[in-house]
N, C-alpha and C. Protein backbone atom coordinates (compact mmCIF):
# COMPACT_ATOMS: atom_id res chain seq x y z
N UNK A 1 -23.21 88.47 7.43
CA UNK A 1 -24.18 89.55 7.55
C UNK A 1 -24.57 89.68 9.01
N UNK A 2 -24.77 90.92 8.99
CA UNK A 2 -25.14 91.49 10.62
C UNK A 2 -26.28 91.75 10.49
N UNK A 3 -27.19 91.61 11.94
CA UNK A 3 -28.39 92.73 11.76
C UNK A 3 -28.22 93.60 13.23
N UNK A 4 -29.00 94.86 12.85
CA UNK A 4 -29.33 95.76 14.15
C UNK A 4 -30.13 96.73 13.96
N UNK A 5 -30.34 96.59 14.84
CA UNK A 5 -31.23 98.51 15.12
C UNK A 5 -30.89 99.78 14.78
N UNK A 6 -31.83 99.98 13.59
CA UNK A 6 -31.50 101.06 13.30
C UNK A 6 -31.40 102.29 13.94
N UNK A 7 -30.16 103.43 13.82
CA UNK A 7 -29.51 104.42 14.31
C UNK A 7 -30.20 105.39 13.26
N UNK A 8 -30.30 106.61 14.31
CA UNK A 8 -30.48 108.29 13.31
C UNK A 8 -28.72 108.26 12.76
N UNK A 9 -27.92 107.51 13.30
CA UNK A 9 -26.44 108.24 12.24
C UNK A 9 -26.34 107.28 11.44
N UNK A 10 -27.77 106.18 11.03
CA UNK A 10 -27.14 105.58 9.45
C UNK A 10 -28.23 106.53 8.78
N UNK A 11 -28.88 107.56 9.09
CA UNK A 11 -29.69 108.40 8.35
C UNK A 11 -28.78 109.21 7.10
N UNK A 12 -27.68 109.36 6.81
CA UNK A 12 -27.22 109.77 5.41
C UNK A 12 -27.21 108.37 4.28
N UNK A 13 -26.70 107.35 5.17
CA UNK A 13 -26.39 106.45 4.19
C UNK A 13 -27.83 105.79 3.84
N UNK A 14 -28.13 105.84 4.40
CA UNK A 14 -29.94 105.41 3.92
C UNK A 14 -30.99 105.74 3.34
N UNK A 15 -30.30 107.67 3.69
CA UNK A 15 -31.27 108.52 2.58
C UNK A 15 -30.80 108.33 1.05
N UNK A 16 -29.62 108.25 1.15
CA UNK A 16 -28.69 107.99 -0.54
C UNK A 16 -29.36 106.46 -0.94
N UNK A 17 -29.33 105.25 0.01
CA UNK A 17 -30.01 104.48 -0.57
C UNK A 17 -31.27 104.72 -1.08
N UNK A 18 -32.53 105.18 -0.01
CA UNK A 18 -33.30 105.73 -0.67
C UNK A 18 -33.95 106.56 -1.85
N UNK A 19 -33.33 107.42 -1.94
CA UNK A 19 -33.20 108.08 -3.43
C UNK A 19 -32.72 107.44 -4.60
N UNK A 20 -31.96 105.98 -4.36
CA UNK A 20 -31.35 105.44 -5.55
C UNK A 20 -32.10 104.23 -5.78
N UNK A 21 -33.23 103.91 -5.05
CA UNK A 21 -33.93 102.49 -5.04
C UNK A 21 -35.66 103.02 -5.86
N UNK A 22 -35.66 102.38 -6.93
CA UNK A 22 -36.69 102.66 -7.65
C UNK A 22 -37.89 102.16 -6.44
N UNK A 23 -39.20 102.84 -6.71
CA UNK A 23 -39.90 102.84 -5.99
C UNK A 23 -40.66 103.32 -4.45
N UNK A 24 -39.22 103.58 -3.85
CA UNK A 24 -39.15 104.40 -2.44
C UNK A 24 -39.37 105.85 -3.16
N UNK A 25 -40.31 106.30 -2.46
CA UNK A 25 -40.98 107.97 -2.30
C UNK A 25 -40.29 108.20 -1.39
N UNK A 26 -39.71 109.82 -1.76
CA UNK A 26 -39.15 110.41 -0.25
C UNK A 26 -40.30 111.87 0.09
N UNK A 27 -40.37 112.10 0.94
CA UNK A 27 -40.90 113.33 1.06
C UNK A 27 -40.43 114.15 1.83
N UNK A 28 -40.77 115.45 2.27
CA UNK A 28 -40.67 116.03 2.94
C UNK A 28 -40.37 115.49 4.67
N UNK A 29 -41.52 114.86 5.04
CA UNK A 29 -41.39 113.92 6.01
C UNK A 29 -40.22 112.96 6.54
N UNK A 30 -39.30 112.85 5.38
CA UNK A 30 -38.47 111.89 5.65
C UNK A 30 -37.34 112.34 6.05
N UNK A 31 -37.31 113.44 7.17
CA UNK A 31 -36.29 114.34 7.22
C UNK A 31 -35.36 114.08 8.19
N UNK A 32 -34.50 114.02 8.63
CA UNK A 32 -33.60 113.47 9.92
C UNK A 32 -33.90 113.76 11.14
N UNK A 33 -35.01 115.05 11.57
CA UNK A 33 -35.49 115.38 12.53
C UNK A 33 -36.94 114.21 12.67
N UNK A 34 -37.47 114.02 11.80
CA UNK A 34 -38.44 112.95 11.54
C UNK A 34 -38.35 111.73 11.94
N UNK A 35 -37.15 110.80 11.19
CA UNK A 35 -36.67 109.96 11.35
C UNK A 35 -36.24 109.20 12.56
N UNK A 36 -35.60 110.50 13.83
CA UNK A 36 -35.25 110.52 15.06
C UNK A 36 -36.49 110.16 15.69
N UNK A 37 -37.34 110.86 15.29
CA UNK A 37 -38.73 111.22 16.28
C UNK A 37 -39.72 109.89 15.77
N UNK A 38 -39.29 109.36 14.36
CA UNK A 38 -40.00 108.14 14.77
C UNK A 38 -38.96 106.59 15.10
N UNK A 39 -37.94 106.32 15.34
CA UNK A 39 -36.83 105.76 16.00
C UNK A 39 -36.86 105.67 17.15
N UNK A 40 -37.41 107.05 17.80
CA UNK A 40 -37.47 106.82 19.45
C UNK A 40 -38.89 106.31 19.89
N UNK A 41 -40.11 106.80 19.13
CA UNK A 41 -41.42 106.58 19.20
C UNK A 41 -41.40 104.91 18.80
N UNK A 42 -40.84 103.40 18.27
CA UNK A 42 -40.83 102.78 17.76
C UNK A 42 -39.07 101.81 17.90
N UNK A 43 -39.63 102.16 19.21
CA UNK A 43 -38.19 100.81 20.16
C UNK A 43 -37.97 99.54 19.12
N UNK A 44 -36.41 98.99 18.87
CA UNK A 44 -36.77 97.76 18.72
C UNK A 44 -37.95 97.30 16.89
N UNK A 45 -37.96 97.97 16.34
CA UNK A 45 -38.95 97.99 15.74
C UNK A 45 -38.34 97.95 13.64
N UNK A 46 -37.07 98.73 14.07
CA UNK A 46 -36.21 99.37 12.63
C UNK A 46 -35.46 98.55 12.47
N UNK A 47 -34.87 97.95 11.12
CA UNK A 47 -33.47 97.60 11.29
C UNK A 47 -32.55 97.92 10.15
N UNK A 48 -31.30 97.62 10.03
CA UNK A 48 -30.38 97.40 8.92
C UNK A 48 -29.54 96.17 9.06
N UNK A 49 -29.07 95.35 7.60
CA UNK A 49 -28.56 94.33 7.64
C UNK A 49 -26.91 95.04 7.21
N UNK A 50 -26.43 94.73 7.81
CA UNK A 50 -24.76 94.75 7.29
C UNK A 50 -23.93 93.96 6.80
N UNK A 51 -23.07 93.96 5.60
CA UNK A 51 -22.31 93.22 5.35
C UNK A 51 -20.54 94.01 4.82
N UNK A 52 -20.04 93.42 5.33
CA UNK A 52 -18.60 94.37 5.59
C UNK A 52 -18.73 95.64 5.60
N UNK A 53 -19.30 96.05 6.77
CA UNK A 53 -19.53 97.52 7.15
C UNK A 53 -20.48 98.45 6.19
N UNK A 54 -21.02 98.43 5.60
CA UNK A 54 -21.75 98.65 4.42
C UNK A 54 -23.33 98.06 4.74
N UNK A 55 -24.41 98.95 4.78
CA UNK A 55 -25.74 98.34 5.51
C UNK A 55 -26.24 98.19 3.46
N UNK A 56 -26.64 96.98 3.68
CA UNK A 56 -26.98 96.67 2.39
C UNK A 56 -28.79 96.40 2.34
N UNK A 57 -29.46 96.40 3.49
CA UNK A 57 -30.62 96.94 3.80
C UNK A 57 -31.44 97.02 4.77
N UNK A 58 -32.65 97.00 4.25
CA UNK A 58 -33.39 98.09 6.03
C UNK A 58 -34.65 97.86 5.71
N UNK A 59 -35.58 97.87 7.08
CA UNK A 59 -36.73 98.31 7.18
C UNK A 59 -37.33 99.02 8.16
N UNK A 60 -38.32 99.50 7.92
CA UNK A 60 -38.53 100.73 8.91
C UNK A 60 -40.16 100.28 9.15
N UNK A 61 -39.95 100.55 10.63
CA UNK A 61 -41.56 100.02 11.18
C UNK A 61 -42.44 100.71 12.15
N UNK A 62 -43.32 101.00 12.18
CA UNK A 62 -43.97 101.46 13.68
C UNK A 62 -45.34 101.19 13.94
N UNK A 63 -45.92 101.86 14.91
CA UNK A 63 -47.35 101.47 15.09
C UNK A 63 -48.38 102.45 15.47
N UNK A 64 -49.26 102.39 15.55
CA UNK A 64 -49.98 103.58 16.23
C UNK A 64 -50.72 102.69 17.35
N UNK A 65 -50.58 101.82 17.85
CA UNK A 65 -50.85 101.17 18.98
C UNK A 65 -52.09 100.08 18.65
N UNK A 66 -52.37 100.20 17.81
CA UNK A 66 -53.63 98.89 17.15
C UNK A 66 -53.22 98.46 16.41
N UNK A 67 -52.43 98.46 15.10
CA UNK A 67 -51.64 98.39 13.67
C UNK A 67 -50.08 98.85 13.38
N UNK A 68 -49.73 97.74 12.55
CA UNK A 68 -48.46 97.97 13.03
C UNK A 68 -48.12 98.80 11.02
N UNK A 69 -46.97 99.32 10.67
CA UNK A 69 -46.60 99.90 9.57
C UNK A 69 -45.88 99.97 9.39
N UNK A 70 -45.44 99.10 8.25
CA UNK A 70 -43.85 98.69 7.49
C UNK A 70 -43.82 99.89 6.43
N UNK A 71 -42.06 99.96 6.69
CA UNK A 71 -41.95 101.42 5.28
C UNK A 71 -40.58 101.10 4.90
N UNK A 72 -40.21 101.54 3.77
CA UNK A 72 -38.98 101.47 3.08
C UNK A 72 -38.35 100.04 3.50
N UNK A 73 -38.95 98.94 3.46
CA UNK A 73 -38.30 97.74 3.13
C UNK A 73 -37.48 98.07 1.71
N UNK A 74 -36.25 97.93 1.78
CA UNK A 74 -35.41 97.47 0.81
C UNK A 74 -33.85 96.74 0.90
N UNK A 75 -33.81 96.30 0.33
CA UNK A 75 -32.27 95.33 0.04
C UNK A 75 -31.59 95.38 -1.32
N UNK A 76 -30.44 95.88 -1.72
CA UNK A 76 -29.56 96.44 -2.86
C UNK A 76 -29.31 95.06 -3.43
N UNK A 77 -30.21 95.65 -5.01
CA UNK A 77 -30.10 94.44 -6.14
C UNK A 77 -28.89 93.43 -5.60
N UNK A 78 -28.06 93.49 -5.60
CA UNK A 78 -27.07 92.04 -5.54
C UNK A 78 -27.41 91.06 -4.61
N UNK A 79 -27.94 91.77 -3.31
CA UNK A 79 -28.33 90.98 -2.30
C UNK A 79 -29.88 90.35 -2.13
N UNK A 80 -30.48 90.69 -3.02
CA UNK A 80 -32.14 90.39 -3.51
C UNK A 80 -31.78 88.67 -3.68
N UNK A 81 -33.00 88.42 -3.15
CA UNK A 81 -33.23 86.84 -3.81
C UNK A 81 -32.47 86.13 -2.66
N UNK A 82 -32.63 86.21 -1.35
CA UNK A 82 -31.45 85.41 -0.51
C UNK A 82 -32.19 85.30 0.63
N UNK A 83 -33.29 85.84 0.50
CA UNK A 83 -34.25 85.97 2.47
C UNK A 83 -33.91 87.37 3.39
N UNK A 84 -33.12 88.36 2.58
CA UNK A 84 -32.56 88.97 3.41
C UNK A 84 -34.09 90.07 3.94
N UNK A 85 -34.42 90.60 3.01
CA UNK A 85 -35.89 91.29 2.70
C UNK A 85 -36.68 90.98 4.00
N UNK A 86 -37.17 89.38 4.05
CA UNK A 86 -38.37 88.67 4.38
C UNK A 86 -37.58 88.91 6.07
N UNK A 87 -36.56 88.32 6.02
CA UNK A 87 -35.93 87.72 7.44
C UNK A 87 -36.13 89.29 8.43
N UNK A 88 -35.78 90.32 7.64
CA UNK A 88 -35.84 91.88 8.20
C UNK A 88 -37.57 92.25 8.82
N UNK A 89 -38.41 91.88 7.37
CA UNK A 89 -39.37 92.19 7.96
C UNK A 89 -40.50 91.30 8.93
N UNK A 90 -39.95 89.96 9.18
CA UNK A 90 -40.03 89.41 9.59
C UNK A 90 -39.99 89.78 11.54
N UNK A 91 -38.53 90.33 11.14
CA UNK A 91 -38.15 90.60 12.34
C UNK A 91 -38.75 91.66 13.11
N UNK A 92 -39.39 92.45 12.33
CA UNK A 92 -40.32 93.83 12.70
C UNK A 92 -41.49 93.08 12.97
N UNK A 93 -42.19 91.98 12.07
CA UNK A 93 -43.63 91.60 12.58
C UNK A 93 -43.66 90.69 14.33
N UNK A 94 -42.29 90.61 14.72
CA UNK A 94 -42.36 89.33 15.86
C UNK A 94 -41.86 90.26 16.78
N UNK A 95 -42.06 91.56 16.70
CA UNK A 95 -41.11 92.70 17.86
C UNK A 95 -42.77 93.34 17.69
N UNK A 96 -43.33 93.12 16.77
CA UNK A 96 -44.56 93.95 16.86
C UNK A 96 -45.82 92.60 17.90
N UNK A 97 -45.90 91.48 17.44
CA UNK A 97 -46.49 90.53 18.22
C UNK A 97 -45.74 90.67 19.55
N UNK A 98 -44.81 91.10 19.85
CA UNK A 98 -44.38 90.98 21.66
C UNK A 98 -45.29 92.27 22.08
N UNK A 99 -45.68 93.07 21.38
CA UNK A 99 -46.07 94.32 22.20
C UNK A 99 -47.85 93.98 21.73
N UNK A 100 -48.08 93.12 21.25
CA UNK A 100 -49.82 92.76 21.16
C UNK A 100 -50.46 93.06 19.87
N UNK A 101 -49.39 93.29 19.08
CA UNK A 101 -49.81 94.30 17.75
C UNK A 101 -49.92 92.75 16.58
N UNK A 102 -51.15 92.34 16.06
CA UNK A 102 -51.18 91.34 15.38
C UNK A 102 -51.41 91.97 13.73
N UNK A 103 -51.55 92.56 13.33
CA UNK A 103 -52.37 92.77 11.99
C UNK A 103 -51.13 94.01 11.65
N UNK A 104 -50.32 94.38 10.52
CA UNK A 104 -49.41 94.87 10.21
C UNK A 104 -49.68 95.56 8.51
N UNK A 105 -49.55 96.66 7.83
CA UNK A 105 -50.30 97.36 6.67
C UNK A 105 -49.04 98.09 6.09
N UNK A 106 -48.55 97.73 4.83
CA UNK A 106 -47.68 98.25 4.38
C UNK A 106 -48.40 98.95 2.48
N UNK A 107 -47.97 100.12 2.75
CA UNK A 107 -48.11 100.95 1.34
C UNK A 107 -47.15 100.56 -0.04
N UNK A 108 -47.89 100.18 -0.94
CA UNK A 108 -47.01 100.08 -1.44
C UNK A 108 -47.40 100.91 -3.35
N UNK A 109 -46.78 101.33 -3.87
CA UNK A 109 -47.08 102.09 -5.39
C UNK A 109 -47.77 101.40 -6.03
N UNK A 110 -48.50 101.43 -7.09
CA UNK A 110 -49.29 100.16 -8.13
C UNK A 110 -48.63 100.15 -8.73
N UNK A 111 -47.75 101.17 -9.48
CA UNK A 111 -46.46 100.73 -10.64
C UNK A 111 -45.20 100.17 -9.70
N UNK A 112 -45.16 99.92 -8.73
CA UNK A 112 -43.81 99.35 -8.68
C UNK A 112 -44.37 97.89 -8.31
N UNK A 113 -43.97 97.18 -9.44
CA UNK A 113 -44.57 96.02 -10.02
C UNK A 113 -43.10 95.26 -8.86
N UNK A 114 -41.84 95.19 -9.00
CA UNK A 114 -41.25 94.50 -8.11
C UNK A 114 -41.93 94.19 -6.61
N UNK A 115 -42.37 95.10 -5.88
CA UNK A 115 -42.56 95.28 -4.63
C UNK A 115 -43.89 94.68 -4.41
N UNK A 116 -44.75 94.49 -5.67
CA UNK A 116 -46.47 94.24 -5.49
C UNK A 116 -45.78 93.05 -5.79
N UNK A 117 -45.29 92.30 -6.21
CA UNK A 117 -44.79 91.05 -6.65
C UNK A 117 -44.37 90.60 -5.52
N UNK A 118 -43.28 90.99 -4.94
CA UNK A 118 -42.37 90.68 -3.43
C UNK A 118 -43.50 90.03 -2.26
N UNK A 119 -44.64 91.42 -2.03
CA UNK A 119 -45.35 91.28 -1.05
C UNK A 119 -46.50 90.42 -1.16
N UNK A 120 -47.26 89.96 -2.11
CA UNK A 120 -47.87 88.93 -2.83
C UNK A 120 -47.24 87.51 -2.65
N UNK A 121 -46.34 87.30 -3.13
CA UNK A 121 -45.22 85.88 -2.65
C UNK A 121 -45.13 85.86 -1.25
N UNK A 122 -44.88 86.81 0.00
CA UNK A 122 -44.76 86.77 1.34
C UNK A 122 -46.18 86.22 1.79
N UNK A 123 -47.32 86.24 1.01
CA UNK A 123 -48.71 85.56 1.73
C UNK A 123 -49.17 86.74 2.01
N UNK A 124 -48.87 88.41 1.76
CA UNK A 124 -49.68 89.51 2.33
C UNK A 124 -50.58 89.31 1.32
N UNK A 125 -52.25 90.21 1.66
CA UNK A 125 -53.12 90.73 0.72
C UNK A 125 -52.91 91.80 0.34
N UNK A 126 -53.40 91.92 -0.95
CA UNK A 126 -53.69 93.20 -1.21
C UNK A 126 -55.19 93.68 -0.81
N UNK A 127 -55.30 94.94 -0.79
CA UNK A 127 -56.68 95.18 0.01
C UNK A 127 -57.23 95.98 -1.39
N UNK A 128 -58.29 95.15 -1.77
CA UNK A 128 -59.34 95.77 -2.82
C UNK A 128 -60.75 96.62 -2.24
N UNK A 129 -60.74 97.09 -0.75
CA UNK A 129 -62.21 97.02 0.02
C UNK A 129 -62.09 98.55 0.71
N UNK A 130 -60.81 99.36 -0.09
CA UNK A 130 -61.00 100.36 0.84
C UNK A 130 -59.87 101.00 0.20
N UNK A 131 -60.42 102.69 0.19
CA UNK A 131 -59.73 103.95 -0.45
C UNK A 131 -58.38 104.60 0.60
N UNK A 132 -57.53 105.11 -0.16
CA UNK A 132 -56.74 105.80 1.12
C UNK A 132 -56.93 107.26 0.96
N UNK A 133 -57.47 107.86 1.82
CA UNK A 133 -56.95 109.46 1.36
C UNK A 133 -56.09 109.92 2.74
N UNK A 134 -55.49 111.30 1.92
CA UNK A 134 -54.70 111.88 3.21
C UNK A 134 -55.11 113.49 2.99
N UNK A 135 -54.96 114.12 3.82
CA UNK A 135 -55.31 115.04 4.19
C UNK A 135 -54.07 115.92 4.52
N UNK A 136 -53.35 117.33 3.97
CA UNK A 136 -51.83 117.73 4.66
C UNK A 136 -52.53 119.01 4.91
N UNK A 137 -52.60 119.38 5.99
CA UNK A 137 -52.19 120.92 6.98
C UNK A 137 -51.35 121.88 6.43
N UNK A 138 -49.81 121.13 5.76
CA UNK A 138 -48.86 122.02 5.45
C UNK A 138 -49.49 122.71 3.81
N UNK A 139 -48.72 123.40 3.49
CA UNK A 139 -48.53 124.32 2.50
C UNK A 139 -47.56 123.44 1.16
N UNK A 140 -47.25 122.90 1.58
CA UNK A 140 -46.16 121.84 0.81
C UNK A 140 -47.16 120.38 0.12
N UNK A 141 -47.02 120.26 -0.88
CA UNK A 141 -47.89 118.96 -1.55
C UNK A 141 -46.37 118.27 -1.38
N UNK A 142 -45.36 118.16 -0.92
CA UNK A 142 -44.71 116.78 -0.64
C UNK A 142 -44.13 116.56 0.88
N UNK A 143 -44.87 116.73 1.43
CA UNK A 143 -45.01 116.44 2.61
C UNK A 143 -45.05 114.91 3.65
């Protein structure tokens, strides 16, 4: 297995993962013009693991300069259960400590019971002390 930095040209093969991995939301947002614009905003920060040419998974990270934000962590059932997950996002939290960023907040569904499970075992909290709302400008509710 390889790792690297994620590229806007593994953006097809990642959106197909995405759409096929229970739990990942796609939205509007997640668009290849998007994707670019947060890739360049967020050096060093993305990755994918490879195994015979084939990226078998990824995580996607950035910050807004106080907090850092993990997204679409995933790794394809066969390869689950091996460190591959942890070692990825791992690798995003110690690229985020070089730039001063200590405290890191990842979203995650209440029904996707795998992922509240995953991140619970890693030593994250869950946060019982505070609401999320969002607010969209656009015209589009999937945004």
């Amino acid at each position: 297995m390889t790792v690297r930095s994620m590229l806007i040209s593994d953006y097809s093969v990642l959106l197909s993962l995405f759409k096929n991995t229970p739990g990942i939301t796609l939205r509007d947002a997640d668009s290849k013009e998007s994707m670019l614009r947060y890739l360049d905003r967020n050096p060093n920060l993305n990755f994918v693991a490879i195994v015979d040419s084939e990226i078998i998974a990824c995580v996607m990270c950035g910050h807004d300069g106080r907090r850092g934000y993990l997204q679409h962590l995933l790794v394809l059932p066969k390869y689950r259960n091996k460190g591959i997950g942890q070692m990825l996002f791992k690798k995003s939290l110690n690229n985020l400590e070089q730039i001063g960023i200590q405290k890191t907040h990842i979203f995650v569904l209440k029904n996707n019971t795998q992922a509240n499970e995953f991140w619970s075992n890693q030593g994250w909290n869950i946060r019982e002390d505070i609401n999320m709302y969002s607010y969209n400008k656009s015209s589009s509710s999937n945004i």
